[in-house]
Protein backbone atom coordinates (compact mmCIF):
# COMPACT_ATOMS: atom_id res chain seq x y z
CA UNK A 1 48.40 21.54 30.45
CA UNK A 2 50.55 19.09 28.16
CA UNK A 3 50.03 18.64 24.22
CA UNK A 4 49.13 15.32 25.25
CA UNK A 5 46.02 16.29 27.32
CA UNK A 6 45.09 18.85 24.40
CA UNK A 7 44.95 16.21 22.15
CA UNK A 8 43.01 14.00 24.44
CA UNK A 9 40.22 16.30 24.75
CA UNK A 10 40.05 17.84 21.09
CA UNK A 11 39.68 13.71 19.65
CA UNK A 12 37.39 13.53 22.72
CA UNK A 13 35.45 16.80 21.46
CA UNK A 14 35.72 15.67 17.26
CA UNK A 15 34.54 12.35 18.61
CA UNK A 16 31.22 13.89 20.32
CA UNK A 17 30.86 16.13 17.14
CA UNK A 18 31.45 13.58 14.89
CA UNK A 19 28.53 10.84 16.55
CA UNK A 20 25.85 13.83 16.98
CA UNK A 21 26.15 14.30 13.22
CA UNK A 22 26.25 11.00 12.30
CA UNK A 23 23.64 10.27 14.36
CA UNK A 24 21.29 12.91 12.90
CA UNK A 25 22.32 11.55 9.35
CA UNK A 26 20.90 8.34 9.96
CA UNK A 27 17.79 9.22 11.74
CA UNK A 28 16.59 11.49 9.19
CA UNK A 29 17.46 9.19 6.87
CA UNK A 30 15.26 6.83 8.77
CA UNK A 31 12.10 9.69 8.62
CA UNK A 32 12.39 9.36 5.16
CA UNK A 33 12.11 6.20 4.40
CA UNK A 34 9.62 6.03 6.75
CA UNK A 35 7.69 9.21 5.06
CA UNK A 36 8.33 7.46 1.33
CA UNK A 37 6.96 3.71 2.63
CA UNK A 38 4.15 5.67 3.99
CA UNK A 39 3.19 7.24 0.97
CA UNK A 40 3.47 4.14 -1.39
CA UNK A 41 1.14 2.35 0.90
CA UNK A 42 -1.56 5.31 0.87
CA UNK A 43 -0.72 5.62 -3.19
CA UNK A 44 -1.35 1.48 -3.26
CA UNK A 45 -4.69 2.32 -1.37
CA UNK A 46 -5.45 4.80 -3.59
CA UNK A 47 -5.61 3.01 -6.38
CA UNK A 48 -7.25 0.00 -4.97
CA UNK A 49 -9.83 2.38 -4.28
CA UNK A 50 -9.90 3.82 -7.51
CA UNK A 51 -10.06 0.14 -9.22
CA UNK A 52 -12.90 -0.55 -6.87
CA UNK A 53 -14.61 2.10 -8.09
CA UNK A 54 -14.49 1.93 -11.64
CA UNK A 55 -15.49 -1.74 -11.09
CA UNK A 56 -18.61 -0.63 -9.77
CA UNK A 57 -19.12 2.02 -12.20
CA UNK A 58 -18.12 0.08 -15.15
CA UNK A 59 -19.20 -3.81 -14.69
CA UNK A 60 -17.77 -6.02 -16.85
CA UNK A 61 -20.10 -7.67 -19.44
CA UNK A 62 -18.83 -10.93 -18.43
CA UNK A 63 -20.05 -10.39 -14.97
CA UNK A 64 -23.25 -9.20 -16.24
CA UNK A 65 -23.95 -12.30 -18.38
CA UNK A 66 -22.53 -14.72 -15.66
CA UNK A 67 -26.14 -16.02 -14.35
CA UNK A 68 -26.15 -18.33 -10.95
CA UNK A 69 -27.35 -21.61 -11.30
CA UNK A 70 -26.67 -22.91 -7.71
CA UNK A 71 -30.25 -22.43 -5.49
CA UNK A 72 -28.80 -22.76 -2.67
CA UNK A 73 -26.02 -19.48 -3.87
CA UNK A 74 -27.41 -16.35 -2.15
CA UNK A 75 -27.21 -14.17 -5.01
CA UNK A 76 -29.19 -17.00 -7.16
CA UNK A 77 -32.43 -15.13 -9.20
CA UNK A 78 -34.67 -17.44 -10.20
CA UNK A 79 -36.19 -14.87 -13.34
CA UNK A 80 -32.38 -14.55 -14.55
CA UNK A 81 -31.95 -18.12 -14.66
CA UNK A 82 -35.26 -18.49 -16.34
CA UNK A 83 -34.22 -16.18 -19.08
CA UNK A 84 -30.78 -17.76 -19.26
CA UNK A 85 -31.61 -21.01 -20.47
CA UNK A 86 -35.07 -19.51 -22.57
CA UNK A 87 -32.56 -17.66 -24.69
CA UNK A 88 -30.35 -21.22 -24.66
CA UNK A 89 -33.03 -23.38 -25.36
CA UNK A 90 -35.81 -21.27 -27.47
């Protein structure tokens, strides 16, 4: 065998080495990103979930006062509106 074919094969062989490492660099690199995007979007449903829930819990007393005057609205109620403008007009 020459130098010349021993130096073939060992950049041949460094060249293999070399692009199986890089190429498990970059795909776990790739899981990771993928593992931190997935937890930021169940951390941003999370606390959509936990503003939804205080909502419910904790209703605004704007939202309470806020009285539908539209008959034709599905959530209109006829006694609330009644009261509304009783307590506006007395």
């Amino acid at each position: 065998m020459s130098a010349t074919n021993v130096i073939r094969w060992s950049a041949l062989g460094l060249g293999v080495f070399y692009g199986f490492s890089h190429q498990r660099s970059i795909t776990s690199a790739q899981k990771a990103e993928h593992a931190r995007h997935e937890y930021e979007h169940k951390q941003e449903l999370i606390n959509k979930a936990k503003a939804e829930y205080a909502k419910l819990k904790n209703p605004s007393p704007a939202s309470a006062n806020d009285v539908v005057s539209d008959p034709s609205d599905p959530n209109f109620d006829l006694e609330k509106f009644l009261l509304k403008v009783s307590k506006e007009n007395p």
